[in-house]
N, C-alpha and C. Protein backbone atom coordinates (compact mmCIF):
# COMPACT_ATOMS: atom_id res chain seq x y z
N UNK A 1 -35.40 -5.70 27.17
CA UNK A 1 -34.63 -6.09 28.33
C UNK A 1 -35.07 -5.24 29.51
N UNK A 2 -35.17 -5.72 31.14
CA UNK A 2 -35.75 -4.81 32.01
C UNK A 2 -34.63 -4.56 32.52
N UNK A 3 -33.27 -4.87 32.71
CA UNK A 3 -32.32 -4.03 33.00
C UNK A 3 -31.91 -4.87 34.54
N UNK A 4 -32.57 -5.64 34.55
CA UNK A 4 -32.33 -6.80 35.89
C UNK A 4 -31.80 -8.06 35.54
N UNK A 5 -30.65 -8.83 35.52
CA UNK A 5 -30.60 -10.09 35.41
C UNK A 5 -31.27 -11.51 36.28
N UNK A 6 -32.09 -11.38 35.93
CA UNK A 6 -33.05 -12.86 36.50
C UNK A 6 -32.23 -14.00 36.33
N UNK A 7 -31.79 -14.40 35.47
CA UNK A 7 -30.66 -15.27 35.36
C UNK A 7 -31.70 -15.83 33.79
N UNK A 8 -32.54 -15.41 33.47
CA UNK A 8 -33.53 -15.93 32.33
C UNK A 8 -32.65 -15.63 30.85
N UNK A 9 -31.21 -14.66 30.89
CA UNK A 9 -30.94 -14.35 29.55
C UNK A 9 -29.31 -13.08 29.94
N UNK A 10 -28.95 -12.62 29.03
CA UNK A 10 -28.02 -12.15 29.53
C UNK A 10 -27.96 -10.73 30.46
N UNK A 11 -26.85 -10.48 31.07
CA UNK A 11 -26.69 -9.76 31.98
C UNK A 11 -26.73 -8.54 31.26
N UNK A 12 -27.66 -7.37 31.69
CA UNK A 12 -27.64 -5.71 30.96
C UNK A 12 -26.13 -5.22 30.81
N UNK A 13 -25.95 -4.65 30.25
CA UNK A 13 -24.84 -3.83 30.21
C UNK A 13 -24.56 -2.85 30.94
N UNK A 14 -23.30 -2.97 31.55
CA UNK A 14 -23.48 -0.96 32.55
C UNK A 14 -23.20 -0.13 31.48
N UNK A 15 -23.18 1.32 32.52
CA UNK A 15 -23.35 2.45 31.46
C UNK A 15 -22.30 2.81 31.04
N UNK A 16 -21.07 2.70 32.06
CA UNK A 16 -20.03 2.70 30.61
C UNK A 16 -19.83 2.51 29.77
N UNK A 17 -20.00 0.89 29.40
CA UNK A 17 -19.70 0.14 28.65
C UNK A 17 -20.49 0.63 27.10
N UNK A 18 -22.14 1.33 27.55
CA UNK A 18 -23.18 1.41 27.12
C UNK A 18 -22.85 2.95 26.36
N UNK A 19 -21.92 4.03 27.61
CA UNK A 19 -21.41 5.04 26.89
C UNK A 19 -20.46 4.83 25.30
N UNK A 20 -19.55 3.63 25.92
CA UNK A 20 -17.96 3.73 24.68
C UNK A 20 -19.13 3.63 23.56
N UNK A 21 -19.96 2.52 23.55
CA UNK A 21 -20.79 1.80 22.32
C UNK A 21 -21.69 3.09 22.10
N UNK A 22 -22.49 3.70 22.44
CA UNK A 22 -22.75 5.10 21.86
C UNK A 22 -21.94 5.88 21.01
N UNK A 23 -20.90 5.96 22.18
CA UNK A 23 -19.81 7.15 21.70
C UNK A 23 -18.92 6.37 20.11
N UNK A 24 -18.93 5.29 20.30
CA UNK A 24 -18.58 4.66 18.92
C UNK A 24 -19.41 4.73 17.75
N UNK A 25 -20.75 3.97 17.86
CA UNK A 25 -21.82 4.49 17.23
C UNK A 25 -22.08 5.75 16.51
N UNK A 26 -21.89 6.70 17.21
CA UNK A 26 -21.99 8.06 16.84
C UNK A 26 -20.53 8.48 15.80
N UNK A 27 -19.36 8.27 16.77
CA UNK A 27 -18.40 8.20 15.11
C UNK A 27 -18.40 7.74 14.04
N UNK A 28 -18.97 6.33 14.02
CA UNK A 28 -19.11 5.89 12.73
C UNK A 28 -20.30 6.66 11.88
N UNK A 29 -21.35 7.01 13.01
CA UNK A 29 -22.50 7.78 11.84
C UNK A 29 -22.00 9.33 11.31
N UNK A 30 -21.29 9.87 12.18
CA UNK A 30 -20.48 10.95 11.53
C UNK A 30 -19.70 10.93 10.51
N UNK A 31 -19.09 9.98 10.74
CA UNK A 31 -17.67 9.02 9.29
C UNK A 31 -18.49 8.87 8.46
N UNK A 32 -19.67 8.56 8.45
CA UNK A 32 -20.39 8.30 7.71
C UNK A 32 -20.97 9.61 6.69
N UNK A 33 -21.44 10.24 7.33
CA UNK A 33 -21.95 11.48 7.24
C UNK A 33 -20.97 12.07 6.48
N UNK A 34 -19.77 12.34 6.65
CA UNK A 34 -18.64 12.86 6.54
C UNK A 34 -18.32 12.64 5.20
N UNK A 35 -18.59 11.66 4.40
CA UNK A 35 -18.59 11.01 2.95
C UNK A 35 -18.94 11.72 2.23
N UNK A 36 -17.88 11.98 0.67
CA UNK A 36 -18.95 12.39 -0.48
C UNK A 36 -19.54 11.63 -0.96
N UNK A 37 -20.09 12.56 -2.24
CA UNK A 37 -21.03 11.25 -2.95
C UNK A 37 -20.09 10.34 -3.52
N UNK A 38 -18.83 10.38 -4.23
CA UNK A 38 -18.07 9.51 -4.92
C UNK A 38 -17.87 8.39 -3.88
N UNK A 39 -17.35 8.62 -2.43
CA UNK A 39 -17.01 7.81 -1.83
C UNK A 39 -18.48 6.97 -1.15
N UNK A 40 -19.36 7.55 -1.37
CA UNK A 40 -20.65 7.15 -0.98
C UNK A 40 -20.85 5.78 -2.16
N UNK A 41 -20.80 5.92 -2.75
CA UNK A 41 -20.98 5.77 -4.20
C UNK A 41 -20.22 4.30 -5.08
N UNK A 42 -18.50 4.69 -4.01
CA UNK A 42 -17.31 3.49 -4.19
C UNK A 42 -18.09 2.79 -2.48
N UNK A 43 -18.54 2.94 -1.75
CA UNK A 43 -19.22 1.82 -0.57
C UNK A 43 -19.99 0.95 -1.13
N UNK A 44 -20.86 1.98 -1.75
CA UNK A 44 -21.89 1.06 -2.59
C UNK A 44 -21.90 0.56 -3.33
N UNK A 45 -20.99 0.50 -4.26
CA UNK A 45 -20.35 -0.50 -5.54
C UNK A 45 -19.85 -1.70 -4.65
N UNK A 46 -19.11 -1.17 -3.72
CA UNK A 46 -18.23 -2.44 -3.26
C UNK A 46 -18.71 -3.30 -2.70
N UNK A 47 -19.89 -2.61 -1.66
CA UNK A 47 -20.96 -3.54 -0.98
C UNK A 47 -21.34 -4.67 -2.47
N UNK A 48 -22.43 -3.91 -2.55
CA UNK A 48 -22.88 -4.98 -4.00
C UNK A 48 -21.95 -5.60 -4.40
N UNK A 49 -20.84 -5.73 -4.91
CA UNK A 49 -19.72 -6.50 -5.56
C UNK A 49 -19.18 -7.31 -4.58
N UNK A 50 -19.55 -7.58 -3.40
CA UNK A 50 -19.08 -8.21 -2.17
C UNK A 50 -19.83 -9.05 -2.30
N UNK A 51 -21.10 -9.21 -2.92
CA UNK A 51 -22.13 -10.17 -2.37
C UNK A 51 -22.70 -11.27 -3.53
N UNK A 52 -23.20 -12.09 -2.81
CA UNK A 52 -23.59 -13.19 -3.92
C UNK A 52 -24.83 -12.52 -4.82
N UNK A 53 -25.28 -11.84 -5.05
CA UNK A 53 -26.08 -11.34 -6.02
C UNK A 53 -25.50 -10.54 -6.92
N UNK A 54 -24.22 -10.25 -6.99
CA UNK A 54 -23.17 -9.78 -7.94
C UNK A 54 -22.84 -10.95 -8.65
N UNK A 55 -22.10 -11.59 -7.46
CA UNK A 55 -22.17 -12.98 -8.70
C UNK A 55 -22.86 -14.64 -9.19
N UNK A 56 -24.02 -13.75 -8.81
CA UNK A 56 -25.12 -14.69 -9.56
C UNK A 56 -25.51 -14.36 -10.44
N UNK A 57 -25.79 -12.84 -10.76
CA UNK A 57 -26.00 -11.85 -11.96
C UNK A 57 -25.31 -11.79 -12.69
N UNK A 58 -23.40 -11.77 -12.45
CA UNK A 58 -22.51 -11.94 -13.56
C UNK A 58 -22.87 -13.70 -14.27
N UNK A 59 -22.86 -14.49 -13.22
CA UNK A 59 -23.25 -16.07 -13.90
C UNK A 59 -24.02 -15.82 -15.16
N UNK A 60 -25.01 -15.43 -14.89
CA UNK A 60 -26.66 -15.53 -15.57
C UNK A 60 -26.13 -14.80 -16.90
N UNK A 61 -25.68 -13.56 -16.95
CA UNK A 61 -25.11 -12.45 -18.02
C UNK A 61 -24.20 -13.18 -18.69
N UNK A 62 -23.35 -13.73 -18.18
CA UNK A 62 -21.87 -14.87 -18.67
C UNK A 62 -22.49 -15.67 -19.11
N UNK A 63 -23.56 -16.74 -18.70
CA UNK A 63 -24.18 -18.03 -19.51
C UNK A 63 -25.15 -17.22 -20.75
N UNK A 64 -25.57 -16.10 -20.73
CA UNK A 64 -26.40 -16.11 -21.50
C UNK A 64 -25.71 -15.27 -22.96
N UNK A 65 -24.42 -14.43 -22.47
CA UNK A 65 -23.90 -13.91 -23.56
C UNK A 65 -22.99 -15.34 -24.54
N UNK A 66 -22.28 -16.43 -23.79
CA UNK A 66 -21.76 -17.39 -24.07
C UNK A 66 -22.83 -18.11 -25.18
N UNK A 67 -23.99 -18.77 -24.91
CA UNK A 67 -25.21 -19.39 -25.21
C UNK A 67 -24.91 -18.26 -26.83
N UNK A 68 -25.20 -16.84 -26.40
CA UNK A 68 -25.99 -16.80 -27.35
C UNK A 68 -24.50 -16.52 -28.66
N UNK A 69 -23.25 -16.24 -28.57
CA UNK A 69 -21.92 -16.04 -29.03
C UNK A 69 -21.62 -17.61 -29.28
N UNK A 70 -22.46 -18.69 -28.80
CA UNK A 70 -22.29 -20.03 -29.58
C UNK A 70 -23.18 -20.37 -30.86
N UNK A 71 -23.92 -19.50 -30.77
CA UNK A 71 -25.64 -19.45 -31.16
C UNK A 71 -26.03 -20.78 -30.87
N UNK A 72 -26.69 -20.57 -29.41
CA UNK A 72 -27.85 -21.71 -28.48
C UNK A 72 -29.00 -20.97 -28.30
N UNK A 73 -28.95 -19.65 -28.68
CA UNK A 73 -30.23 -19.28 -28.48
C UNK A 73 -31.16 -19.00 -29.62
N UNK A 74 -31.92 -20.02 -29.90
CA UNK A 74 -32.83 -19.42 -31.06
C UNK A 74 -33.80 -18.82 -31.27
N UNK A 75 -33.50 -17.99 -32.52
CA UNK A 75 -34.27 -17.17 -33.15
C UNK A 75 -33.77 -15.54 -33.33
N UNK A 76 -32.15 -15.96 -32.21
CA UNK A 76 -31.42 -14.67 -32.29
C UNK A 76 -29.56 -14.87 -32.58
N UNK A 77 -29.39 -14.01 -33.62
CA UNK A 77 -27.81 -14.19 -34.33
C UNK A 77 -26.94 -13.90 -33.30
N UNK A 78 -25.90 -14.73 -33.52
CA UNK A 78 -24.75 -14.41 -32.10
C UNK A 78 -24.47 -13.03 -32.12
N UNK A 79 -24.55 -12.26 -30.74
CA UNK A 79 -23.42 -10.80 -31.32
C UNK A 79 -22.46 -10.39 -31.15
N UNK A 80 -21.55 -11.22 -30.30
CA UNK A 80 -20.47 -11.45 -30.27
C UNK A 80 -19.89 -12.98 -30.47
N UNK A 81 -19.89 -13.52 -31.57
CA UNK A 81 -19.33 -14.84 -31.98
C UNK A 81 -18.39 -14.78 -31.65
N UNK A 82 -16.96 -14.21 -31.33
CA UNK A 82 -15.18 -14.09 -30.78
C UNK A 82 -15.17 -13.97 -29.74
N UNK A 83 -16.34 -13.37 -28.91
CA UNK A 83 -16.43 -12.77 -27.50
C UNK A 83 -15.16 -11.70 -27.35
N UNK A 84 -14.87 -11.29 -28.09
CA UNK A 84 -14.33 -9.70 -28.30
C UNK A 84 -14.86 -9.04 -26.77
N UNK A 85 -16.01 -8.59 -27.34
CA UNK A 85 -16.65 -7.34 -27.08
C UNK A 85 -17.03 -7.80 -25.32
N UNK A 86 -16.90 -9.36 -25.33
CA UNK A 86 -16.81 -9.57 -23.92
C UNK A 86 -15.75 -9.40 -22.66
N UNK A 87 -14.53 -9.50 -23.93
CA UNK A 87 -13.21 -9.75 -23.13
C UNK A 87 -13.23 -8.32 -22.25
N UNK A 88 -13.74 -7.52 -23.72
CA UNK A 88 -13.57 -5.80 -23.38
C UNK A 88 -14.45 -5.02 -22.02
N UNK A 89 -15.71 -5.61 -22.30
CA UNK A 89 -16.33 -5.52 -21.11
C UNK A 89 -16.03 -5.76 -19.82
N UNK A 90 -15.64 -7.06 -19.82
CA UNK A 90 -14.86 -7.71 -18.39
C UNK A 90 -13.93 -7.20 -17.95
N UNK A 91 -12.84 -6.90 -18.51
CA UNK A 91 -11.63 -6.03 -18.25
C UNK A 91 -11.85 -4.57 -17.70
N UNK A 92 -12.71 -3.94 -18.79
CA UNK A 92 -13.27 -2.82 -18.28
C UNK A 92 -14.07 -2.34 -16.57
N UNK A 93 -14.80 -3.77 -16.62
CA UNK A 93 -15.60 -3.52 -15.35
C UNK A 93 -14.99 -3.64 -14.40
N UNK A 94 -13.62 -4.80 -14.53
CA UNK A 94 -12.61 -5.17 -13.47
C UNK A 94 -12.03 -3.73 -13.15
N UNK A 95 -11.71 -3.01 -13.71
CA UNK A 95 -10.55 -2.11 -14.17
C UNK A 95 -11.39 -1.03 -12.77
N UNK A 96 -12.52 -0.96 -13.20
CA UNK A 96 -13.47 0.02 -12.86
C UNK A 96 -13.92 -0.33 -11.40
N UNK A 97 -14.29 -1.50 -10.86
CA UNK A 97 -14.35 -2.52 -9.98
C UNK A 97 -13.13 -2.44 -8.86
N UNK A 98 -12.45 -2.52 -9.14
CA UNK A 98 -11.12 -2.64 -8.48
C UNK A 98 -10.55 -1.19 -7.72
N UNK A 99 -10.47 -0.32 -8.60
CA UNK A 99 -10.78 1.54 -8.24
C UNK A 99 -11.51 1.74 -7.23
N UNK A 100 -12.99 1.08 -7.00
CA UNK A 100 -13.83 1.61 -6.67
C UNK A 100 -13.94 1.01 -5.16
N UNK A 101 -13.35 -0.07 -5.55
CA UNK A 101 -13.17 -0.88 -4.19
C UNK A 101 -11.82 -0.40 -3.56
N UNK A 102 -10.69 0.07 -4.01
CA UNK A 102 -9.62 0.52 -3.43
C UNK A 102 -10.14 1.84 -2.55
N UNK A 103 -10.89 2.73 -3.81
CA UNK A 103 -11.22 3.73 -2.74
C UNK A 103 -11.97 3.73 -1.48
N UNK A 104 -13.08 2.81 -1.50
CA UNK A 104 -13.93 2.44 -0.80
C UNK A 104 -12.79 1.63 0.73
N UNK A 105 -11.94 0.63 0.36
CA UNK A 105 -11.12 0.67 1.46
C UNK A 105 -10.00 0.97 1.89
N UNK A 106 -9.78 2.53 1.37
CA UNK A 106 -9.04 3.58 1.62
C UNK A 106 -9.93 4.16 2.57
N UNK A 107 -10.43 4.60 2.23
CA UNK A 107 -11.67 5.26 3.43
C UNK A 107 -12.17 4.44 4.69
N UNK A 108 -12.14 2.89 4.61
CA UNK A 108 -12.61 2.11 5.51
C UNK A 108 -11.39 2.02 6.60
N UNK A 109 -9.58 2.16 5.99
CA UNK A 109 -8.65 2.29 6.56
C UNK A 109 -8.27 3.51 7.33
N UNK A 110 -9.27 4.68 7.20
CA UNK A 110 -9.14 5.81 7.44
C UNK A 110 -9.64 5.31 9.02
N UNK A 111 -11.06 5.49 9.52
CA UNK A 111 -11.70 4.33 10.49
C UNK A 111 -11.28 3.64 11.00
N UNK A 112 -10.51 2.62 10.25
CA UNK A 112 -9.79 2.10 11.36
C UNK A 112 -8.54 2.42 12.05
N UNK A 113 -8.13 2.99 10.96
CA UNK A 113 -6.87 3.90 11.89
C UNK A 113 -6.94 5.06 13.17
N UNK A 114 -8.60 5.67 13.08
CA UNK A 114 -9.35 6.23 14.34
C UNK A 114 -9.19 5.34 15.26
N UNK A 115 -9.76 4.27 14.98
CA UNK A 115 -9.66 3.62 15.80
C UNK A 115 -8.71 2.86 16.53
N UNK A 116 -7.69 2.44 15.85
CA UNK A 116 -5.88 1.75 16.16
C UNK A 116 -6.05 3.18 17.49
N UNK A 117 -5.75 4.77 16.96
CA UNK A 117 -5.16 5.68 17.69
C UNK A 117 -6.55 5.62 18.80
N UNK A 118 -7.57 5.29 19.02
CA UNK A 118 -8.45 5.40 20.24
C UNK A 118 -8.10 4.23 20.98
N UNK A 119 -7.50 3.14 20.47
CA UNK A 119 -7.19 1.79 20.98
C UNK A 119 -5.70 1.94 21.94
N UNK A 120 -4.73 2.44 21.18
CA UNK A 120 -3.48 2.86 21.91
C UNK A 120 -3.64 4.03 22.57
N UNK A 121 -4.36 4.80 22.35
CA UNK A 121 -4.64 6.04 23.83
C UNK A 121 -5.05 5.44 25.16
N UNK A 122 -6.09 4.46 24.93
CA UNK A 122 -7.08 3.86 26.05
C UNK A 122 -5.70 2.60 26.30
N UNK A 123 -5.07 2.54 25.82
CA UNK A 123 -3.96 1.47 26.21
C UNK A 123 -2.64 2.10 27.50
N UNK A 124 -2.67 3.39 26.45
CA UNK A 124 -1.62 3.94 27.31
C UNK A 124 -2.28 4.66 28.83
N UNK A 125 -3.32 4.90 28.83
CA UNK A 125 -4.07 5.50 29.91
C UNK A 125 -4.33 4.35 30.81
N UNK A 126 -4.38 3.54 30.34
CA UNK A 126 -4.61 2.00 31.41
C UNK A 126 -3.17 1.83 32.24
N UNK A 127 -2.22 2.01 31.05
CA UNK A 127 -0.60 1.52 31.66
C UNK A 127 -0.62 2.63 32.59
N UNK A 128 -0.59 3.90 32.69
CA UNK A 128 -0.66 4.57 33.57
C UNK A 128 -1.32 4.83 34.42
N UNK A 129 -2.56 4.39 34.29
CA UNK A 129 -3.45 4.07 35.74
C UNK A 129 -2.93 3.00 36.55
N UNK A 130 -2.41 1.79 35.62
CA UNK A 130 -2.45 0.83 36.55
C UNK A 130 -0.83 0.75 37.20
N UNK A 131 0.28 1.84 37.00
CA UNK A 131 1.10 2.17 37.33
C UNK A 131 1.27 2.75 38.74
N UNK A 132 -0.09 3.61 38.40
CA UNK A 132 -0.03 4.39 39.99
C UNK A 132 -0.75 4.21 40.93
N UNK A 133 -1.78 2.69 40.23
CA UNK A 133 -2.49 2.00 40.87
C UNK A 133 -1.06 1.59 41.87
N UNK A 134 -0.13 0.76 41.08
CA UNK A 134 0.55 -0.05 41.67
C UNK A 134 1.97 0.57 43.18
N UNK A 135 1.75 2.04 42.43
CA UNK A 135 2.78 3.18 43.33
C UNK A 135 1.65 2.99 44.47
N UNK A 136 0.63 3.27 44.42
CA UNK A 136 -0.17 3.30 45.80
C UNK A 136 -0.01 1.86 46.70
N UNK A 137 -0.23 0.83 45.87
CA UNK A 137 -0.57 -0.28 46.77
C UNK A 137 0.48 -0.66 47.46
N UNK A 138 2.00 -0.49 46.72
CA UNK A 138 3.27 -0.10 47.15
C UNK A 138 4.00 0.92 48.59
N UNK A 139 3.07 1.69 48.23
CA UNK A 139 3.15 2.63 49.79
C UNK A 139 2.81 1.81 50.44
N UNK A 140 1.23 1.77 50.21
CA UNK A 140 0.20 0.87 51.68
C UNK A 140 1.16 -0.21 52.12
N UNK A 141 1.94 -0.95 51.00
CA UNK A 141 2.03 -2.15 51.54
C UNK A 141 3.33 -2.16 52.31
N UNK A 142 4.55 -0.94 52.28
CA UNK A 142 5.56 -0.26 52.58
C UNK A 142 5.18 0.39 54.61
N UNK A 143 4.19 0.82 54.29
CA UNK A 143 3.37 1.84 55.29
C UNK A 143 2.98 0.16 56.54
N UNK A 144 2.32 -0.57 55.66
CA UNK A 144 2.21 -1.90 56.72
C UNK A 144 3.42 -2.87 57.47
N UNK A 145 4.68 -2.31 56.45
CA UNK A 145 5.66 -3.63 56.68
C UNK A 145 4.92 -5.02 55.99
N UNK A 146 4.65 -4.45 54.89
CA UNK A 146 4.43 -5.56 54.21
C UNK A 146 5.65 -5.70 52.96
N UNK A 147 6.64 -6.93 52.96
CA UNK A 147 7.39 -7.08 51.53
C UNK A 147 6.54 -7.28 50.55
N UNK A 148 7.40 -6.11 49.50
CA UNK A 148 6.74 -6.56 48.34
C UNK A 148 7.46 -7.24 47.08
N UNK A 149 7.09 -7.35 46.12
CA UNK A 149 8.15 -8.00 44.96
C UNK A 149 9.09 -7.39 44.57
N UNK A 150 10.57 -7.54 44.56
CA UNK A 150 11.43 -6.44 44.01
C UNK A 150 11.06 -6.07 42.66
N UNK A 151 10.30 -6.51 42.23
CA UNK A 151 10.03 -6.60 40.48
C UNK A 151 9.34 -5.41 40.14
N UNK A 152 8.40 -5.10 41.09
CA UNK A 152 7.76 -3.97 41.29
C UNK A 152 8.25 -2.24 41.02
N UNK A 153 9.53 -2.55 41.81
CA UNK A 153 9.92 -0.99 41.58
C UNK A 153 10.11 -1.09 39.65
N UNK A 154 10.44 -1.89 39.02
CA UNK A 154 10.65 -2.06 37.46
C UNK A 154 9.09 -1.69 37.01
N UNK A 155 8.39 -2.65 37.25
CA UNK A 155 7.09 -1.98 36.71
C UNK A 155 6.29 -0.57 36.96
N UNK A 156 7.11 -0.01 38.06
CA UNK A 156 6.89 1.02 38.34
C UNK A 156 7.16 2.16 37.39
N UNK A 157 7.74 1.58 36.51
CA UNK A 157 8.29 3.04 35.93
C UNK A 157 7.88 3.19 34.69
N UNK A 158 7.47 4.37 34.69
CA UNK A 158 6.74 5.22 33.21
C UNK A 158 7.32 4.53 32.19
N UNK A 159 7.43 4.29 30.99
CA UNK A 159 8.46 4.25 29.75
C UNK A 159 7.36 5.28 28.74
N UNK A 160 8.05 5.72 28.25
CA UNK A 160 7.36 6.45 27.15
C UNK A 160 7.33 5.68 26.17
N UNK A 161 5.77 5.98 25.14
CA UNK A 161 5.45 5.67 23.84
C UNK A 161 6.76 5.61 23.09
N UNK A 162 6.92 6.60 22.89
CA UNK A 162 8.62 6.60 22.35
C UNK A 162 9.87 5.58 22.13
N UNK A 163 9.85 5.78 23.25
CA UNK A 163 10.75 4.50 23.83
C UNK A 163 10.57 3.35 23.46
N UNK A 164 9.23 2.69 23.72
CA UNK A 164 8.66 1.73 23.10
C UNK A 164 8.74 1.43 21.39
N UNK A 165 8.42 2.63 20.64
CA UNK A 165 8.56 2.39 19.33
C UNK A 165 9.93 2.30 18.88
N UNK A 166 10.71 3.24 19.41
CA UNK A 166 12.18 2.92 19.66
C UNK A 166 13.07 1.55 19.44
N UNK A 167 12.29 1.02 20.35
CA UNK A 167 13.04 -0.69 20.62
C UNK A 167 12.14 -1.08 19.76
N UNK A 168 10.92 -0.72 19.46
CA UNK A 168 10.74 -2.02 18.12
C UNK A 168 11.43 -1.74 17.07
N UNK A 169 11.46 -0.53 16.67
CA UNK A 169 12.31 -0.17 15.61
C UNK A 169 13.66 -0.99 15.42
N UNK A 170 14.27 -0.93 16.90
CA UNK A 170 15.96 -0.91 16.56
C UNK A 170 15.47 -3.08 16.75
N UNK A 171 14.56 -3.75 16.86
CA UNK A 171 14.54 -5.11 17.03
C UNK A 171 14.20 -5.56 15.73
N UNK A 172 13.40 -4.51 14.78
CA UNK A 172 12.83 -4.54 13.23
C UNK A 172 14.28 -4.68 12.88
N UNK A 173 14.83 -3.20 12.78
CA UNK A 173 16.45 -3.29 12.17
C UNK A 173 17.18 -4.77 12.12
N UNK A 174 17.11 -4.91 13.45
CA UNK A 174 17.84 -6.01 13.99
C UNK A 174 17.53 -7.36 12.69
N UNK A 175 16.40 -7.08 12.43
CA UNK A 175 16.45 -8.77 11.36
C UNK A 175 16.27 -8.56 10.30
N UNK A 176 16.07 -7.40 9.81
CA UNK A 176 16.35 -7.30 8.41
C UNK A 176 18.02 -7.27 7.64
């Protein structure tokens, strides 16, 4: 990209925008970094177990232990004729499977919960910019004899985080 929009493709990015996506970038490779091997370990199980080559490989393993526990395959004795030893397996791997993936998005919830709290910081820093955005334009427009909306002095005013969780709380109460 040359950093000019010609109108040939999309518009560059400014550098803010170009900073957050760095500065994000870089947390996740730290989060990353930040991993042991176990949890390294439950990503990578889970990845693989996410994907169709997990279960195309269980297919293939499943048709061929079935086949041969019917005896369809000749020249070799079933070795599990009851499929016992299959039930046991399956259960087992689930058992094992399931762990590995909990931990894996235990840790992925960790991340995103960085992120929820970088999302409501940059939320609450907006409400308050655009608060005193609005105290200013309020003067000017006071300073001109210009009316403004009575609605205004209401939006004018701080409420705390607090407060806010407050009333959801007591509106949660409310319907349970």
């Amino acid at each position: 990209m040359n950093g000019k929009n010609d109108g040939s493709g999309p518009a560059p990015v400014n550098s803010v925008l170009r900073r957050n996506i760095e500065a994000l970038a870089r947390d996740r490779v730290a989060h990353e970094r930040s991993a042991t091997f176990h949890s390294r370990l439950a990503a990578g199980v889970s990845r693989f177990a996410g994907n169709f080559a997990f279960v195309y490989a269980h297919l293939a393993i499943l048709a061929l232990w079935v086949a041969n526990g019917l005896g369809l395959t000749p020249g070799l004795r079933p070795l599990d004729p009851g499929f016992g030893i299959l039930a046991v397996a399956a259960s087992t791997e689930a058992l094992f499977l399931s762990v590995l993936i909990l931990i894996a998005q235990n840790r992925a919830a960790v991340l995103a919960d960085r992120r929820s709290d970088l999302d409501v910081q940059i939320s609450l820093l907006t409400e308050h910019e655009a608060t005193r955005t609005l105290d200013l334009c309020t003067a000017i427009a006071r300073r001109l004899g210009v009316d403004t909306d009575p609605s205004d002095d209401e939006l004018r005013k701080d409420v705390p985080p607090e407060r806010v969780l407050d009333e959801i709380a007591e509106v949660e109460d409310g319907r349970t």
